[in-house]
N, C-alpha and C. Protein backbone atom coordinates (compact mmCIF):
# COMPACT_ATOMS: atom_id res chain seq x y z
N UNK A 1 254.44 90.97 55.56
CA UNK A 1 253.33 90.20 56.09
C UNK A 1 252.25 91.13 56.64
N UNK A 2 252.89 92.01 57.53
CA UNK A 2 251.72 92.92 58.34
C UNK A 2 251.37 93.79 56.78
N UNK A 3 251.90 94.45 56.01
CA UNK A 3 251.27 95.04 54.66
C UNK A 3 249.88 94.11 53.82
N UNK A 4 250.12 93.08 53.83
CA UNK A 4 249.54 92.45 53.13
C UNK A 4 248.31 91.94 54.02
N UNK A 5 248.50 91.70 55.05
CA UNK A 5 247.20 91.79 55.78
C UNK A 5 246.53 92.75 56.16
N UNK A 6 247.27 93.96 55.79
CA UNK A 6 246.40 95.46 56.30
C UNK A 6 245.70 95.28 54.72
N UNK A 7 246.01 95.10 53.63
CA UNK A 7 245.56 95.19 51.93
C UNK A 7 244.45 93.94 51.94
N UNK A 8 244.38 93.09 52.66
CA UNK A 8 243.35 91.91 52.76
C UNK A 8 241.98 92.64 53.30
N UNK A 9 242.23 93.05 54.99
CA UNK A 9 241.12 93.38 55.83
C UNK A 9 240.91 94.83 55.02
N UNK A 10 241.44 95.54 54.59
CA UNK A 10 240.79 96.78 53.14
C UNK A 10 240.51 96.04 52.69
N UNK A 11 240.60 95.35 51.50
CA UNK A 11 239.86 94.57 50.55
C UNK A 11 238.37 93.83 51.10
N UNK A 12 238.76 93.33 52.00
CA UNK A 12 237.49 92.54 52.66
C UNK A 12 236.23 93.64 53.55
N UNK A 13 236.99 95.26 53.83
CA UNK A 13 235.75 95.68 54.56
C UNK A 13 235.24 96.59 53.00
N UNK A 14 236.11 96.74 52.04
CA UNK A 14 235.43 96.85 50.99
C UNK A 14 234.47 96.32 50.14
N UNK A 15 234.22 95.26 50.04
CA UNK A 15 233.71 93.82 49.89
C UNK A 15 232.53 94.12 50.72
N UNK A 16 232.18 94.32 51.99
CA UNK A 16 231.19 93.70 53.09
C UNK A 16 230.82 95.03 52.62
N UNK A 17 231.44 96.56 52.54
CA UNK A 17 230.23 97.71 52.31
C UNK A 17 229.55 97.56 51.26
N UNK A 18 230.23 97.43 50.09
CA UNK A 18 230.02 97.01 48.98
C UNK A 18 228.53 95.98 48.78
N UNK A 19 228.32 95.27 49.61
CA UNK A 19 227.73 94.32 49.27
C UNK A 19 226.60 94.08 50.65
N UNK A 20 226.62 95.35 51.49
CA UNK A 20 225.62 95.97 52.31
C UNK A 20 224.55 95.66 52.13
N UNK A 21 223.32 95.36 53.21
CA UNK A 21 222.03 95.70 52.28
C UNK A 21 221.28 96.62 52.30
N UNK A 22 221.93 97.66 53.31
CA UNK A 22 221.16 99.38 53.09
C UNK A 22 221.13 99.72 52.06
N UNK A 23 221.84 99.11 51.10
CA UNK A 23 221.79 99.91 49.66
C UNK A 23 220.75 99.41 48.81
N UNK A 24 220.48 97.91 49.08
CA UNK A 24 219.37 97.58 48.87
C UNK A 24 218.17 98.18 48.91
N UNK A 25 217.88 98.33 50.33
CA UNK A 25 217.14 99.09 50.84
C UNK A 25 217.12 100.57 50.15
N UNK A 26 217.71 100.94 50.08
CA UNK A 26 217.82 102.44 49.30
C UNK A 26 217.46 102.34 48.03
N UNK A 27 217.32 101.40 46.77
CA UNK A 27 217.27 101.04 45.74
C UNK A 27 215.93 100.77 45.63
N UNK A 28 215.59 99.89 46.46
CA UNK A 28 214.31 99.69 46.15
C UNK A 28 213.17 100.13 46.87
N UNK A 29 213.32 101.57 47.33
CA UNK A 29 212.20 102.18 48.67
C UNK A 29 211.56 103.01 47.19
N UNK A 30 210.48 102.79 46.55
CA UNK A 30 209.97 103.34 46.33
C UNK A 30 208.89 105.12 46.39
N UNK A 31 209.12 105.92 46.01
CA UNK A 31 208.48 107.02 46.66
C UNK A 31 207.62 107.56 45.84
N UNK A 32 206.05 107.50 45.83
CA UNK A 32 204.79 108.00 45.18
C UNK A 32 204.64 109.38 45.36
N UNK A 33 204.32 110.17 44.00
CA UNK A 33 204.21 111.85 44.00
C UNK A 33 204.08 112.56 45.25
N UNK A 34 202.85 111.83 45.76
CA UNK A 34 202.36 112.80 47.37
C UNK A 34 203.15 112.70 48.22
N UNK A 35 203.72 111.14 48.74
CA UNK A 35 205.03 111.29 49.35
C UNK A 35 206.03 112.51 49.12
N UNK A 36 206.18 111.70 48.07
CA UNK A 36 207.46 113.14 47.76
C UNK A 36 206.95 114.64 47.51
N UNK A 37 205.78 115.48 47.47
CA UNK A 37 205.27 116.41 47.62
C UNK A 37 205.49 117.32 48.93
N UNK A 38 204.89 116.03 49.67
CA UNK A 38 205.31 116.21 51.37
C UNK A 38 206.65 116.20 51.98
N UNK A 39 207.57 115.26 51.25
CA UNK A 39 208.74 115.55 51.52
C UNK A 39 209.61 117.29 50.86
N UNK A 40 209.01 117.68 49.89
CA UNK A 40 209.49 119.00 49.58
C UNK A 40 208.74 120.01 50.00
N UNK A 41 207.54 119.71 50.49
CA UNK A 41 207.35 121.30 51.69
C UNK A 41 207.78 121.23 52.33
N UNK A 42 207.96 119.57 53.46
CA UNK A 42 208.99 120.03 54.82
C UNK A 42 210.39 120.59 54.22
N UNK A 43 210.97 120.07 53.26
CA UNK A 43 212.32 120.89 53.43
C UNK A 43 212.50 122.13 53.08
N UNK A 44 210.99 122.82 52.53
CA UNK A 44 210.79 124.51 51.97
C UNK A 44 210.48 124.79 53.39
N UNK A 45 210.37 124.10 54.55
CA UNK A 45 209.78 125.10 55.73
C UNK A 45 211.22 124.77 56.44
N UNK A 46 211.94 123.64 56.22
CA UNK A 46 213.40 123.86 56.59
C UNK A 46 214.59 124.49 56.00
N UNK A 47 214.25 125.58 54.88
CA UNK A 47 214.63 126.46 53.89
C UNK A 47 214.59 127.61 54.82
N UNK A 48 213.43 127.74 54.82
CA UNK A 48 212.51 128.83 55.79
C UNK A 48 212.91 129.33 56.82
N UNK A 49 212.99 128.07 57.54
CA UNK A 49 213.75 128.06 59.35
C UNK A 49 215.21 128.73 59.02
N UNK A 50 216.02 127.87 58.00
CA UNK A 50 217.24 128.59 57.49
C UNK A 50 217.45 130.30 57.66
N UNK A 51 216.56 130.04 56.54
CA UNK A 51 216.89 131.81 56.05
C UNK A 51 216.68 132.76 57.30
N UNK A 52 215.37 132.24 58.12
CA UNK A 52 215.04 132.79 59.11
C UNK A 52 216.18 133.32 60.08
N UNK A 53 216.97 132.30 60.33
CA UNK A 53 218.10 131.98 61.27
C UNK A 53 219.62 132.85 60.64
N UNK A 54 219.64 133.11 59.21
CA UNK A 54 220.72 134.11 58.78
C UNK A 54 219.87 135.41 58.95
N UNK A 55 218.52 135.86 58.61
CA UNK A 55 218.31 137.37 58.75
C UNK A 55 218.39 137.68 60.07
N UNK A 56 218.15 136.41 61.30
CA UNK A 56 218.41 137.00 62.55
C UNK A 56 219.31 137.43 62.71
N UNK A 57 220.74 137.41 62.24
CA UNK A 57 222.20 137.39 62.84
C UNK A 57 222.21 139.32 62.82
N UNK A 58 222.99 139.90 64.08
CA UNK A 58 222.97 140.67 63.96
C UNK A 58 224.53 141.08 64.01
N UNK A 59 224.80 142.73 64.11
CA UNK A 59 226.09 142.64 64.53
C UNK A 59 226.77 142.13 65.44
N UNK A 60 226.37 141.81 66.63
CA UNK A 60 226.80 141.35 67.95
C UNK A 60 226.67 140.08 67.49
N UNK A 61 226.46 139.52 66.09
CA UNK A 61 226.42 137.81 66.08
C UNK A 61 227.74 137.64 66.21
N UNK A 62 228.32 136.41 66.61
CA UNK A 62 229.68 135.75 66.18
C UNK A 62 230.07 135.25 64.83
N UNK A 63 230.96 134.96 64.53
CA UNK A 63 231.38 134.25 63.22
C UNK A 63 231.22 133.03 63.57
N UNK A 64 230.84 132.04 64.50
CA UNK A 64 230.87 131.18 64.45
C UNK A 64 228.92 131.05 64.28
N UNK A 65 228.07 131.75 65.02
CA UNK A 65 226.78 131.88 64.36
C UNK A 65 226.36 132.01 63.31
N UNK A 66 226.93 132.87 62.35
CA UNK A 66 227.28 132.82 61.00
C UNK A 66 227.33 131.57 60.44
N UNK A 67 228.62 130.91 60.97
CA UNK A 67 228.73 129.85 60.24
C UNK A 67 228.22 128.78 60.22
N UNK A 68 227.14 128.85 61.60
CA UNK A 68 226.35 127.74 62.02
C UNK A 68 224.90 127.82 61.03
N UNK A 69 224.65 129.32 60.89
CA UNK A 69 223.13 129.73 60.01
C UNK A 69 223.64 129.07 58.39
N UNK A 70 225.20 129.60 57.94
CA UNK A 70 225.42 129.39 57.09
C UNK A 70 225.54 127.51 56.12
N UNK A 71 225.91 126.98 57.36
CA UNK A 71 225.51 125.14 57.44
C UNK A 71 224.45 124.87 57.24
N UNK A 72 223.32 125.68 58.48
CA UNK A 72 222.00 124.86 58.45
C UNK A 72 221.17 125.30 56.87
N UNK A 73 221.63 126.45 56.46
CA UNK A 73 221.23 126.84 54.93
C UNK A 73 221.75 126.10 54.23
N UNK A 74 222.88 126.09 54.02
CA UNK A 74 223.28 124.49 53.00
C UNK A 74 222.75 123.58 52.84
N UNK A 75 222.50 123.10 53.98
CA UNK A 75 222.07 121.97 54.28
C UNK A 75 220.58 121.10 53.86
N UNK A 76 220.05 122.50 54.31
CA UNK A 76 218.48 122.73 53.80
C UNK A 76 218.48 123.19 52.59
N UNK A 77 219.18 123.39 51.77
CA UNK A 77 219.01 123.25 50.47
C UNK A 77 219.58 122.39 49.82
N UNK A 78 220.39 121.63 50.34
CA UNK A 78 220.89 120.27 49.93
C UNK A 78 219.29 118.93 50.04
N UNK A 79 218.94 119.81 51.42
CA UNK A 79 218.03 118.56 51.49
C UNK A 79 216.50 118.75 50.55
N UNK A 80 216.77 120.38 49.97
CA UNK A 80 215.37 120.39 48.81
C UNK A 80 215.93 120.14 48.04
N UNK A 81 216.84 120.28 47.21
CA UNK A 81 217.49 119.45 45.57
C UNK A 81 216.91 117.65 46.31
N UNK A 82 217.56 117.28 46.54
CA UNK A 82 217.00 115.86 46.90
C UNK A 82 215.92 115.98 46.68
N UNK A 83 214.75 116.72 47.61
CA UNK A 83 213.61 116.57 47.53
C UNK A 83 212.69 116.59 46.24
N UNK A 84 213.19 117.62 45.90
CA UNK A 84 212.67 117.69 44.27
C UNK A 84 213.08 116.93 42.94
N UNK A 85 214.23 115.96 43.16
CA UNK A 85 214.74 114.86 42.56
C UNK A 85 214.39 114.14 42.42
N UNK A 86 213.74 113.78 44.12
CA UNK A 86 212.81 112.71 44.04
C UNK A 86 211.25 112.68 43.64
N UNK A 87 210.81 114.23 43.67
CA UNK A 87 209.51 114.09 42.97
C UNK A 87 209.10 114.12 41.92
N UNK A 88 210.53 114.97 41.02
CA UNK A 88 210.55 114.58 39.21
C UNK A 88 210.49 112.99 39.32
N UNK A 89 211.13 112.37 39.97
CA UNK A 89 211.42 110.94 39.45
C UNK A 89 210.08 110.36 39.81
N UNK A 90 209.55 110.71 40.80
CA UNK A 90 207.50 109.97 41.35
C UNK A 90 206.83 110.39 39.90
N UNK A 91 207.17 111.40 39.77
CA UNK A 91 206.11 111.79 38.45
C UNK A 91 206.75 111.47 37.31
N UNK A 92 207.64 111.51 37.50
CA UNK A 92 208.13 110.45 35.52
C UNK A 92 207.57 109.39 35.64
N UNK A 93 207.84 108.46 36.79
CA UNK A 93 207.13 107.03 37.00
C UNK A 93 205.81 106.72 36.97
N UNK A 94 205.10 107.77 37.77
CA UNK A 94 203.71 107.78 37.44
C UNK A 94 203.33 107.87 36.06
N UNK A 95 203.60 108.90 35.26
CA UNK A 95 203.60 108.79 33.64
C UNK A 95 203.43 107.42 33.18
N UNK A 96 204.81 107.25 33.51
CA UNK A 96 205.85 105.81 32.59
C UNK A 96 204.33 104.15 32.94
N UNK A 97 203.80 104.18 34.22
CA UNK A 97 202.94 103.30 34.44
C UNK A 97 201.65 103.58 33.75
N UNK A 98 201.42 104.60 33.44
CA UNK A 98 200.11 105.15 32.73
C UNK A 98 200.61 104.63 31.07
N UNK A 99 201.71 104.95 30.77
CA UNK A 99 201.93 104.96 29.53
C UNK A 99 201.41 103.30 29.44
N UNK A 100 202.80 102.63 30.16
CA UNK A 100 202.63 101.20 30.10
C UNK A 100 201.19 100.44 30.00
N UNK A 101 200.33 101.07 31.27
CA UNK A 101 199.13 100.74 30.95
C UNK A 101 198.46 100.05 29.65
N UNK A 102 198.53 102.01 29.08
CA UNK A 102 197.42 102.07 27.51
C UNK A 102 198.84 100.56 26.88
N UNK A 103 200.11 100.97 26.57
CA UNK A 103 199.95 99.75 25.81
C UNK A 103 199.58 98.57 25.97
N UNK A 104 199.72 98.27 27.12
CA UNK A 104 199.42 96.80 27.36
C UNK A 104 197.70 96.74 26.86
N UNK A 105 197.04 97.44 27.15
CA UNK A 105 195.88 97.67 26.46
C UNK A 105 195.85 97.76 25.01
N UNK A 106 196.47 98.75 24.72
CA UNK A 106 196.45 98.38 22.89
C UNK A 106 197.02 97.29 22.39
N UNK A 107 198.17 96.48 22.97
CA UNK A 107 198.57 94.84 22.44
C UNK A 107 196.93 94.15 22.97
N UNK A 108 196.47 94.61 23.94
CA UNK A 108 194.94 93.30 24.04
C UNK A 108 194.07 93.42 22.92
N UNK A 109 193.85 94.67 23.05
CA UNK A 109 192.69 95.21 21.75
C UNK A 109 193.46 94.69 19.99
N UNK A 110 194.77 95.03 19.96
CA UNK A 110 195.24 94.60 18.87
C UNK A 110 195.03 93.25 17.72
N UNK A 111 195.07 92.19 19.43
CA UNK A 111 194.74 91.03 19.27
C UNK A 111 193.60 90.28 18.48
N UNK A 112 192.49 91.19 19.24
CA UNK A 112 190.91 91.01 18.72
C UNK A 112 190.66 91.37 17.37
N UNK A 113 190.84 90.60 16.41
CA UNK A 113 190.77 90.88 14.63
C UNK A 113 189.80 91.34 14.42
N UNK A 114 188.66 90.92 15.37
CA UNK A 114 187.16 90.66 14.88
C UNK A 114 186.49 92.47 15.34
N UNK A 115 187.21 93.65 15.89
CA UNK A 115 186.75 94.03 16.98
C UNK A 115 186.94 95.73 15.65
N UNK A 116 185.63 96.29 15.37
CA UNK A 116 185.83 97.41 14.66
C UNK A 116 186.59 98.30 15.26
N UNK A 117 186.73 99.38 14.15
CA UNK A 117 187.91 100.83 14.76
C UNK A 117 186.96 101.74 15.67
N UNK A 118 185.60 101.17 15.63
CA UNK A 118 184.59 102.41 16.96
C UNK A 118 184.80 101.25 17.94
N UNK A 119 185.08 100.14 18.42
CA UNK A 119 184.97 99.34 19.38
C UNK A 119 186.10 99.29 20.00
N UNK A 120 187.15 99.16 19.09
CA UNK A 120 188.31 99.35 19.73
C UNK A 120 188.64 100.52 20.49
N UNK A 121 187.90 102.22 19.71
CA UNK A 121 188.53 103.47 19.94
C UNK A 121 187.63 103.59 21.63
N UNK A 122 186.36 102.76 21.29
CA UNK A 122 185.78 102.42 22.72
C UNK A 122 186.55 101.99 24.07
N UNK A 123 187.12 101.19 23.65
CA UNK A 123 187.85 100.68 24.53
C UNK A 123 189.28 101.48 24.77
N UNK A 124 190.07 101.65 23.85
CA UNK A 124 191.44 102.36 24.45
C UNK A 124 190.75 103.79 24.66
N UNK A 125 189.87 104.71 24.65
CA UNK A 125 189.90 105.83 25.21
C UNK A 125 190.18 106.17 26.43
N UNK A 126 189.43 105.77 27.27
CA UNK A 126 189.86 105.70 28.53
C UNK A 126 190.98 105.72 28.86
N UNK A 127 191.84 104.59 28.82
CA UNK A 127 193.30 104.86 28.73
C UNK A 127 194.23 105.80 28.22
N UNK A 128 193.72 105.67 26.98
CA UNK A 128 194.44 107.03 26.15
C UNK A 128 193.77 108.50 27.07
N UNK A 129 193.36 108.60 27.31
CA UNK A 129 192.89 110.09 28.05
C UNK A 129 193.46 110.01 29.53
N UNK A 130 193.72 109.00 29.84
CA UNK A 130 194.52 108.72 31.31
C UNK A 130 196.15 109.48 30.86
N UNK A 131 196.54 108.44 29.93
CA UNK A 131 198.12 108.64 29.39
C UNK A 131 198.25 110.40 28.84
N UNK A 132 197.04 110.83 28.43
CA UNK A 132 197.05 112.29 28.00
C UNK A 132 197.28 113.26 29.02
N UNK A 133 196.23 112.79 30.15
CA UNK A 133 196.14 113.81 31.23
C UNK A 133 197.86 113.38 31.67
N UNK A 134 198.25 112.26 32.04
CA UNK A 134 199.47 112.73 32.79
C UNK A 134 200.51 113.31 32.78
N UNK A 135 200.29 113.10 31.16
CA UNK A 135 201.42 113.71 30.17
C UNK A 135 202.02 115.04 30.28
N UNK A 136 200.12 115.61 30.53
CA UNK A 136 200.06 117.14 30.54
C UNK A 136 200.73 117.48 31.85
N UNK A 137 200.00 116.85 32.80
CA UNK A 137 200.38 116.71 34.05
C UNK A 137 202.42 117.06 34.32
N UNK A 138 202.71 115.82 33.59
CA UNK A 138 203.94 116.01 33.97
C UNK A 138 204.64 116.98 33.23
N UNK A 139 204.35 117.69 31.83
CA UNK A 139 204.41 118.68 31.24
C UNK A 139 204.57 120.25 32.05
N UNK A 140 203.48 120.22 32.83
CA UNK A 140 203.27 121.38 33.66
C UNK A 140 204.09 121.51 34.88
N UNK A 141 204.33 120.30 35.18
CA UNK A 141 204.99 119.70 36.57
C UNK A 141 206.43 120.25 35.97
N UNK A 142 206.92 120.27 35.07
CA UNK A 142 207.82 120.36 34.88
C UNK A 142 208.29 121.74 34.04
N UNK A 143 207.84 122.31 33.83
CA UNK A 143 207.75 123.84 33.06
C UNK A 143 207.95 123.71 31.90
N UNK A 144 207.14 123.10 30.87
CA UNK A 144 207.74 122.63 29.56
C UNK A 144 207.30 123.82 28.70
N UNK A 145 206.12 124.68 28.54
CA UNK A 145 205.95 125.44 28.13
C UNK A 145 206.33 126.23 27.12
N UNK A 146 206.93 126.35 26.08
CA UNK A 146 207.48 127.11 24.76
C UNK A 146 208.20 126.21 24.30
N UNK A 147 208.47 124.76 24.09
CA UNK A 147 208.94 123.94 23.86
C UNK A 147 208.20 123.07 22.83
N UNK A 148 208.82 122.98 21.26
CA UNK A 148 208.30 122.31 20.32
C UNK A 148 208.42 121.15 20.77
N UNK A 149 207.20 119.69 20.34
CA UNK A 149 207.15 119.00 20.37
C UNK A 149 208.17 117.80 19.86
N UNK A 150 208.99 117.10 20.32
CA UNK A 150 209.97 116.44 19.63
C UNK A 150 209.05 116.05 18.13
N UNK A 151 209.60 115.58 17.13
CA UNK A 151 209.40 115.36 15.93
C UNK A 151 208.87 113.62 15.60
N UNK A 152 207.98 113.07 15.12
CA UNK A 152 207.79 111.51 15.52
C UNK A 152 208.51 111.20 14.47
N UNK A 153 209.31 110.00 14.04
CA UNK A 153 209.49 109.24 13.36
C UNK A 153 209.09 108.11 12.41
């Protein structure tokens, strides 16, 4: 009896984390490039503070100072991988909405039968030079550099 009620209240506080709404919250907090820009210098100046804090250690440091410089360095580089995770992902998204854009623009223009190939190219340029620049953008953002172009189909 007492087993099976210890396997219930597990089951049930599994259930209630499970079904939390911080995670919600975590799912759907959105974070825009500059945000996240700003979030990866503070953690390069909490890199900084790090490293700072191991070249201080001297001989007379303890091992337990050590191991305290050696945490807060982890740590702070735990917290720039994050940081920079999250700003590949701002700038893929930014892309991905630019992309979306031009098409939704080229299904409008598509539409218009009546509308020549200089009227149309009138109209999607703009867009298309938006979707270009970010491209590049995220190209550079990302060190793509000596890298053939995938192949179109």
């Amino acid at each position: 009896m007492r087993r099976s009620l210890a396997v219930a209240a597990a089951c049930l506080s599994l259930a209630l984390v499970a079904c939390s709404p911080v995670e919600k919250k975590k799912k759907n907090k959105v974070v825009t490039e500059q945000q996240a820009t700003v979030n990866v210098c503070d953690q390069l100046v909490k890199v900084g503070t790090a490293l700072e804090a191991s070249a201080a250690l001297t001989p007379a440091s303890t091992v337990g100072d050590a191991e305290a410089a050696g945490k807060q360095l982890r740590t702070a580089l735990k917290g720039l991988k994050q940081a920079e995770v999250t700003l590949e992902a701002a700038r893929v998204e930014a892309f991905q909405k630019q992309a979306q854009a031009f098409n939704k623009e080229l299904k409008k223009v598509s539409k218009e039968k009546q509308l020549t190939l200089e009227e149309a190219a009138k109209t999607l340029k703009p867009q298309a030079d938006s979707v270009v620049a970010a491209h590049k953008e995220l190209q550079a953002a990302v060190q793509c550099t000596g890298q053939a172009p995938a192949a179109a189909n």
